[in-house]
N, C-alpha and C. Protein backbone atom coordinates (compact mmCIF):
# COMPACT_ATOMS: atom_id res chain seq x y z
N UNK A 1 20.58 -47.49 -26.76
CA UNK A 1 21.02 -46.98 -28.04
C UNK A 1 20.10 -45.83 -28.50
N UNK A 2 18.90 -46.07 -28.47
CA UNK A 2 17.68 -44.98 -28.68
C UNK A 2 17.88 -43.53 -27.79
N UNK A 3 18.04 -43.78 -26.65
CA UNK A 3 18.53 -43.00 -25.63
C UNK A 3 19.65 -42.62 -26.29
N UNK A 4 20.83 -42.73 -26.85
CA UNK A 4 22.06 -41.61 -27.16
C UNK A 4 21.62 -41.22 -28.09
N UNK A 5 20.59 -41.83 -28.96
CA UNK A 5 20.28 -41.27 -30.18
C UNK A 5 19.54 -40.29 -30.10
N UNK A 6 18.73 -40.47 -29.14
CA UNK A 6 17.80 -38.45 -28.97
C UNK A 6 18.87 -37.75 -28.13
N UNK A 7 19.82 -37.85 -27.74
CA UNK A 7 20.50 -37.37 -26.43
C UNK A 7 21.62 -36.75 -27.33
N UNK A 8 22.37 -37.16 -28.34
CA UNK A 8 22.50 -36.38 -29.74
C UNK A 8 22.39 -35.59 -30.96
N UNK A 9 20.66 -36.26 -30.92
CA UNK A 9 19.65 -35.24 -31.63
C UNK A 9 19.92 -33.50 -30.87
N UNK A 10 19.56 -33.64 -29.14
CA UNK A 10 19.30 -32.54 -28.80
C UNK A 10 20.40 -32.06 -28.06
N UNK A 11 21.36 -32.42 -28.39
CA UNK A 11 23.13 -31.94 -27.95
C UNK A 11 23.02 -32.03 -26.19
N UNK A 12 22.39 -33.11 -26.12
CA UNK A 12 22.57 -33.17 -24.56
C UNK A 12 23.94 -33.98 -24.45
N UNK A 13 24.78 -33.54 -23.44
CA UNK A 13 26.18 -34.00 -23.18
C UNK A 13 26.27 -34.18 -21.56
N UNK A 14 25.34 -34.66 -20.83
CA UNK A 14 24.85 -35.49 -19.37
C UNK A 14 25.14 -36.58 -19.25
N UNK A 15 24.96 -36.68 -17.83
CA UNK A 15 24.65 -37.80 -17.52
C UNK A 15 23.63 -39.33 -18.47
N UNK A 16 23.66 -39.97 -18.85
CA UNK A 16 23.07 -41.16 -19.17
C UNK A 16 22.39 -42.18 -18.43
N UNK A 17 21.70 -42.30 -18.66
CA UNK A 17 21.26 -43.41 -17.40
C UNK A 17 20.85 -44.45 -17.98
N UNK A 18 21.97 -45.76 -16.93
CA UNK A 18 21.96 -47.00 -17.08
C UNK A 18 20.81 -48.12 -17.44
N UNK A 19 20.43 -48.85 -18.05
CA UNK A 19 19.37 -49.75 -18.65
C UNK A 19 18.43 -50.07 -17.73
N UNK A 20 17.44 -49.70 -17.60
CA UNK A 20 16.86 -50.44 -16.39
C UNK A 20 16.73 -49.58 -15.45
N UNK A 21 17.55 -48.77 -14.80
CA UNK A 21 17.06 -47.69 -14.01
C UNK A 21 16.06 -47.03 -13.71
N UNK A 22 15.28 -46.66 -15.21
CA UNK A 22 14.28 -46.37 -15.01
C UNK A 22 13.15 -47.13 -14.28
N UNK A 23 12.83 -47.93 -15.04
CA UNK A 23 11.94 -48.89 -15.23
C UNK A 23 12.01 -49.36 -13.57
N UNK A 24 13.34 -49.50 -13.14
CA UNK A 24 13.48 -49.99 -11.53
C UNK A 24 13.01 -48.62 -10.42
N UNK A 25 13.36 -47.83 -10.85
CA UNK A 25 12.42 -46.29 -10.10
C UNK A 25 11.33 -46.61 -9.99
N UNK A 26 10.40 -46.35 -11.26
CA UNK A 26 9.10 -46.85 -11.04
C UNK A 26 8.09 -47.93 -10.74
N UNK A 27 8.99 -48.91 -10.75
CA UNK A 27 8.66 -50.09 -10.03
C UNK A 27 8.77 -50.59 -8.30
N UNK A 28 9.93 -50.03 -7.78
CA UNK A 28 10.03 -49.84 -6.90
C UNK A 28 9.42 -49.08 -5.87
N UNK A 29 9.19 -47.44 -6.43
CA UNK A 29 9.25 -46.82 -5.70
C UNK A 29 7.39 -47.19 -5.48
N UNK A 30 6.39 -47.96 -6.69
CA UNK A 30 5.37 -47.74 -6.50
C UNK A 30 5.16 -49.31 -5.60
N UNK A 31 6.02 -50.10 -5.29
CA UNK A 31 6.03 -51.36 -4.52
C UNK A 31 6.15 -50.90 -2.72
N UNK A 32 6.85 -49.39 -3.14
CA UNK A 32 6.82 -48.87 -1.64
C UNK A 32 6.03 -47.80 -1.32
N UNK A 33 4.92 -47.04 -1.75
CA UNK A 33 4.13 -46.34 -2.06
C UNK A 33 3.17 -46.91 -1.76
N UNK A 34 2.68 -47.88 -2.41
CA UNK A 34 1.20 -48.83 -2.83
C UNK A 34 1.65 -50.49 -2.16
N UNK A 35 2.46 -50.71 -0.98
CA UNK A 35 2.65 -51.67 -0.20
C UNK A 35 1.50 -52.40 0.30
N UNK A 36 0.04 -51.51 0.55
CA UNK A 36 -0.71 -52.37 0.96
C UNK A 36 -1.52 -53.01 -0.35
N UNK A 37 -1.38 -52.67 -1.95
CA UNK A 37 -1.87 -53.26 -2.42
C UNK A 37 -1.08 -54.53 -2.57
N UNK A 38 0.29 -54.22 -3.23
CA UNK A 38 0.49 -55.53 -2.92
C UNK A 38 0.57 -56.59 -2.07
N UNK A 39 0.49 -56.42 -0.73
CA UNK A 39 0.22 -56.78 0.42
C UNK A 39 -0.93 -57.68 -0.03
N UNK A 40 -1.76 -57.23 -0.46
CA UNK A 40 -3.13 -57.75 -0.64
C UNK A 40 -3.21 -58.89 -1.89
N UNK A 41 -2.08 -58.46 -2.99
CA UNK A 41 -1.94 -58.80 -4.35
C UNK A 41 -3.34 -58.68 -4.63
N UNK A 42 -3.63 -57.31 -5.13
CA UNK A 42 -4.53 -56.78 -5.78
C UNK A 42 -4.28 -55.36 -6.57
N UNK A 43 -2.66 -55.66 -6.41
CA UNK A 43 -1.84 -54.16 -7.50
C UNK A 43 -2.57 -54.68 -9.21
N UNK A 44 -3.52 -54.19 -9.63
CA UNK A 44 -3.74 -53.82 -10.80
C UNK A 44 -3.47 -52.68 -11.09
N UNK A 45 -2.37 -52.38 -12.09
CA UNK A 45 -2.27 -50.98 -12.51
C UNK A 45 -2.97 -50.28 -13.71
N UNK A 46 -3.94 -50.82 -14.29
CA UNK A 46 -5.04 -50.52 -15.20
C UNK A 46 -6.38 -50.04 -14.03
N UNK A 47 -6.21 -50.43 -12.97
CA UNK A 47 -7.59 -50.12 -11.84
C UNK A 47 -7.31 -49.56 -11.20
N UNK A 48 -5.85 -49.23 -10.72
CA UNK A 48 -5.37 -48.27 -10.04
C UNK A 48 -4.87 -46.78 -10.75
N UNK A 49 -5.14 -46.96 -11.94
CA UNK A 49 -4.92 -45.47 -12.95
C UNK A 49 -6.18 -45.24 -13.26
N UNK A 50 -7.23 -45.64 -13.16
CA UNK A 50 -8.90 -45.20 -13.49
C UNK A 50 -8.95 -44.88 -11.61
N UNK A 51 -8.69 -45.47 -10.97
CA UNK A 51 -9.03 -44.82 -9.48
C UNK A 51 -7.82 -43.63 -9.24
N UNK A 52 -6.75 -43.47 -9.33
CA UNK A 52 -6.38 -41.98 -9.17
C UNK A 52 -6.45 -41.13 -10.17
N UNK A 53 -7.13 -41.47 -11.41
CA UNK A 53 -6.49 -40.37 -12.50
C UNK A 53 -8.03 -40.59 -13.54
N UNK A 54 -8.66 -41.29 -13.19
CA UNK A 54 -9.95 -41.74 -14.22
C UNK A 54 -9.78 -41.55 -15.65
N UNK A 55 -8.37 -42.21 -15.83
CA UNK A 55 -8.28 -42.92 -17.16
C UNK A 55 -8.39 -44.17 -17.42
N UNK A 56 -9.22 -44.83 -18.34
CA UNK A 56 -9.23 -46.35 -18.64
C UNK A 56 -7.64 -46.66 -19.31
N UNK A 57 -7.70 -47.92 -19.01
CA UNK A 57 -6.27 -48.21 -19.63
C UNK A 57 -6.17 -49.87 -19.55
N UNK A 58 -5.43 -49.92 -20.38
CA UNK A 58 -5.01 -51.68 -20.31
C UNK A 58 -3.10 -52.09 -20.08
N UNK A 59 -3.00 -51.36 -19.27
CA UNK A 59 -1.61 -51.38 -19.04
C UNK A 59 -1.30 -52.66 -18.03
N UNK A 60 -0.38 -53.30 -18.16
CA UNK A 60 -0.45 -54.78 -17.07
C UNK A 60 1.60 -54.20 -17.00
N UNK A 61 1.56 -54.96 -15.57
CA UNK A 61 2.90 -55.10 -15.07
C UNK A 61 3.99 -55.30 -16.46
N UNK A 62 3.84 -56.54 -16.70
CA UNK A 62 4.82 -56.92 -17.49
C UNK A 62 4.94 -55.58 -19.07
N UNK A 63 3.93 -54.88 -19.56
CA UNK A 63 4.48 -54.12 -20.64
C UNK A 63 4.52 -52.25 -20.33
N UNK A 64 4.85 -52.30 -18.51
CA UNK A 64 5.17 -51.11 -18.54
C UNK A 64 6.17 -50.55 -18.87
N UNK A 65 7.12 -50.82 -19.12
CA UNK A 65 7.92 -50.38 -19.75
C UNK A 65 8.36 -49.65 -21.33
N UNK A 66 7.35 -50.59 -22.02
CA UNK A 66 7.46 -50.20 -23.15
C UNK A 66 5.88 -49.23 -23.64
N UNK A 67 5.16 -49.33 -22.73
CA UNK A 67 4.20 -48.87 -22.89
C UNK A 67 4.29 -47.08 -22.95
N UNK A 68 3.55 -46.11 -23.46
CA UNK A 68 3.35 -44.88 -23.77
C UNK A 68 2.23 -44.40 -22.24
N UNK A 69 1.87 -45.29 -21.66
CA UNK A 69 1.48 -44.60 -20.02
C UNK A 69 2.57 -44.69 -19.03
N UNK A 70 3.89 -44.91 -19.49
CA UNK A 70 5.27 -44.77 -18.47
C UNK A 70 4.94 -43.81 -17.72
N UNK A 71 4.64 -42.81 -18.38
CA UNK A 71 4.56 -41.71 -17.02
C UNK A 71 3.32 -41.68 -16.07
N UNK A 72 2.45 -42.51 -16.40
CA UNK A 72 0.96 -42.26 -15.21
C UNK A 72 2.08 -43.95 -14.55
N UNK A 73 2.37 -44.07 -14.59
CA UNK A 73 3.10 -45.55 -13.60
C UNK A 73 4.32 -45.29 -12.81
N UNK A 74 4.66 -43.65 -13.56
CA UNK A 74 6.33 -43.00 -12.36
C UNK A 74 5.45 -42.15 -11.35
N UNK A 75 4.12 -41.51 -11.85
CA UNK A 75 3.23 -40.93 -11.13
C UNK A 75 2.78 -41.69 -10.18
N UNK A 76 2.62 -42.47 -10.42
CA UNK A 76 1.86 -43.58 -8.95
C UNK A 76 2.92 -44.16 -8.48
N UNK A 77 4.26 -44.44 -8.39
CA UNK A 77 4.97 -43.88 -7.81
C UNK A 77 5.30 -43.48 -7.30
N UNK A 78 6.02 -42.57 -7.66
CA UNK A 78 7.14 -41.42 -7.61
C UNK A 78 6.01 -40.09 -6.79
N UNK A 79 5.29 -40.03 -7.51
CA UNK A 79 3.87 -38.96 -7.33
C UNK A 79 3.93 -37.35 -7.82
N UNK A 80 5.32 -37.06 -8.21
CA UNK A 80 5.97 -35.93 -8.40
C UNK A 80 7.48 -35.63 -9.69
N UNK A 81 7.53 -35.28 -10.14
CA UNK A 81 8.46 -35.70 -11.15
C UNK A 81 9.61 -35.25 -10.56
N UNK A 82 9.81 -33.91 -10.14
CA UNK A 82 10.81 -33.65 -9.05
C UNK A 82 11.44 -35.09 -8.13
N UNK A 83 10.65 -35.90 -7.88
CA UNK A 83 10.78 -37.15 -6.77
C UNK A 83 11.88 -38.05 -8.10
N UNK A 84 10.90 -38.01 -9.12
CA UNK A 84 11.50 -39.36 -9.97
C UNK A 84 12.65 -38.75 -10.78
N UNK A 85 12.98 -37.41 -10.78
CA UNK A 85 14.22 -37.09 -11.56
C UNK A 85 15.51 -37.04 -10.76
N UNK A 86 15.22 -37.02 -8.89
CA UNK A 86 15.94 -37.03 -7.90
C UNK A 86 16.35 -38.33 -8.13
N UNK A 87 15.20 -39.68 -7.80
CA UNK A 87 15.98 -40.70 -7.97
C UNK A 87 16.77 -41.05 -9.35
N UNK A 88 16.24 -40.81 -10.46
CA UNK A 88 17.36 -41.01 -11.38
C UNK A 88 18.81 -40.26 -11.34
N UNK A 89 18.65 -39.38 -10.72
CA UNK A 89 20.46 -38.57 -10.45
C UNK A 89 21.04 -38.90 -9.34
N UNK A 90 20.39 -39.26 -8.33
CA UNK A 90 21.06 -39.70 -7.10
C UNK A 90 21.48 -41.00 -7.00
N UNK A 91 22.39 -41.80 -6.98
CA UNK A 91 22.89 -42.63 -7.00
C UNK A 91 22.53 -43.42 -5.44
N UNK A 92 22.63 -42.43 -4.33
CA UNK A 92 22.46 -42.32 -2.99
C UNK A 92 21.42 -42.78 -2.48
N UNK A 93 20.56 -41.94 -3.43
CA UNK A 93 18.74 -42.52 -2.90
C UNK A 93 18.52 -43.58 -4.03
N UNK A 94 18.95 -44.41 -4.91
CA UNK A 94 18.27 -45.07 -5.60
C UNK A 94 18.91 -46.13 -5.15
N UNK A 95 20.04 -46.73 -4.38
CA UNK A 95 20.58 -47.30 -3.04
C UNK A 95 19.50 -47.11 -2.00
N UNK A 96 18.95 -46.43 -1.52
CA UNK A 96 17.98 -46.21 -0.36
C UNK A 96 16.71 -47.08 -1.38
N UNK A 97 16.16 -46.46 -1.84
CA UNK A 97 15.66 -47.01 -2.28
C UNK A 97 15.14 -48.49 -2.78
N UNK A 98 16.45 -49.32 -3.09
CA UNK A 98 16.71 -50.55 -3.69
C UNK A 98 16.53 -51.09 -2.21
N UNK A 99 17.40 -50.42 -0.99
CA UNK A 99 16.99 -51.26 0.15
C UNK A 99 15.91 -51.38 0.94
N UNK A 100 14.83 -50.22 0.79
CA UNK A 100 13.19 -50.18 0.92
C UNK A 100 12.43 -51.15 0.28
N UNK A 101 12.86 -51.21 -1.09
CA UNK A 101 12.32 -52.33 -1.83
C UNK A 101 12.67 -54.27 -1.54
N UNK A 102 13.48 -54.33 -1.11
CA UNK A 102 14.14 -55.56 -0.57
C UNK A 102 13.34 -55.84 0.63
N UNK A 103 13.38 -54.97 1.62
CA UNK A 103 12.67 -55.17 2.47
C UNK A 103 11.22 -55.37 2.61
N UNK A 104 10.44 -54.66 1.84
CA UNK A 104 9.43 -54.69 1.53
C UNK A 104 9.03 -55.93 0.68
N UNK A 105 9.75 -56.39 0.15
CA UNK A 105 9.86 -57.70 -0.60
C UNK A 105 10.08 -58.52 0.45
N UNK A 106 11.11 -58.57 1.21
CA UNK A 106 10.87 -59.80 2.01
C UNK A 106 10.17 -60.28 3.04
N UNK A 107 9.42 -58.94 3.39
CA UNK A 107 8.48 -58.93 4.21
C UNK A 107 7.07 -59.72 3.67
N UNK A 108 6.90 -58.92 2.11
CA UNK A 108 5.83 -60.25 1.42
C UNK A 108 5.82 -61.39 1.01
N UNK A 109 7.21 -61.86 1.06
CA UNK A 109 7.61 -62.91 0.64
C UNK A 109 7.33 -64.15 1.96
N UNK A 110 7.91 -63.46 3.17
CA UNK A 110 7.54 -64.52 4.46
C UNK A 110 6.13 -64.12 4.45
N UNK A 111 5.51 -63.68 4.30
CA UNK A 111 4.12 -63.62 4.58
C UNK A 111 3.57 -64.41 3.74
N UNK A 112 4.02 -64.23 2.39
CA UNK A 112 3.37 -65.26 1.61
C UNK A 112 3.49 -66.53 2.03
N UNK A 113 4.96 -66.78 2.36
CA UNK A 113 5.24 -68.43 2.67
C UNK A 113 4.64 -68.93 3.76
N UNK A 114 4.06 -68.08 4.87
CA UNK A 114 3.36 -68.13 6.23
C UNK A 114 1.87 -68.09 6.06
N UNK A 115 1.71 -67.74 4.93
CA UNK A 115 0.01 -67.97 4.66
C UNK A 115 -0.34 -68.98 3.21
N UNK A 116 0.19 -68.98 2.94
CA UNK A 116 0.18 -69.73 1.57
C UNK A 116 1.49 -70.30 0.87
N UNK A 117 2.33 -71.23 0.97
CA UNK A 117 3.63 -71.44 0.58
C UNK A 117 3.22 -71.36 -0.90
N UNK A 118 2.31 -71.53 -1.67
CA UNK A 118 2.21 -71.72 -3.10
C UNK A 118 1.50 -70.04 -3.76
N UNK A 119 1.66 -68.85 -3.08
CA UNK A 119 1.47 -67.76 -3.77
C UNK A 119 2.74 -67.36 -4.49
N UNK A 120 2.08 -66.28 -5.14
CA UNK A 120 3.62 -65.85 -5.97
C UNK A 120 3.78 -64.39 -5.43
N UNK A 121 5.12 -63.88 -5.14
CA UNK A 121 5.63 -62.37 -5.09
C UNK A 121 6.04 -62.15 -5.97
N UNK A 122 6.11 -60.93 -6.59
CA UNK A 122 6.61 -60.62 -7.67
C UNK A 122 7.90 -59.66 -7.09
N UNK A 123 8.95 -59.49 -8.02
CA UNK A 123 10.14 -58.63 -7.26
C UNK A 123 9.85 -57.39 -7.82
């Protein structure tokens, strides 16, 4: 709703993009990017934005979204904004994408269950 509401403000008459989209770009694409941290489950993204960007921050998984460092989290990522405005318009690659991420998920997921049946993956 916020989204048509600036998207009206500034007579944009585009494309829209669906709930969650975002938020699934940058989550994804940094689950396939940064594979060996989670591999490790040692993805802190408050320790991993002071090690590429040496900003302190208290940003945790669960309030990136609503958080005002969205963009240092499409950056680690995405790495390029060109990258993350492709996947939001391409329908094509954010399909490619979704299936990089699956995989990559289930790859940590048997690993987890093969080394520890009681760890957690996160999707």
């Amino acid at each position: 709703m916020y989204a048509k509401f600036v998207a009206d403000l500034l007579g944009y008459r585009g494309p829209m993009i669906h709930d969650g989209t975002a938020d699934f770009i940058a989550y994804a694409s940094l689950m396939i990017n940064r594979t060996r941290e989670f591999e490790r489950t040692e993805l802190d993204i408050s320790k991993l934005i002071y090690k590429e960007m040496g900003i302190t921050s208290r940003l945790t998984t669960s309030s990136i979204s609503t958080s005002d460092k969205f963009p240092m989290y499409v950056f680690l990522g995405c790495h390029t904004a060109e990258n993350y405005l492709n996947l939001l318009a391409n329908q094509d690659e954010q399909d490619l994408l979704r299936e990089k991420k699956k995989s990559i998920f289930n790859k940590l997921l048997h690993e987890a269950n093969r080394t520890s049946p009681y760890r957690h993956v996160s999707a």
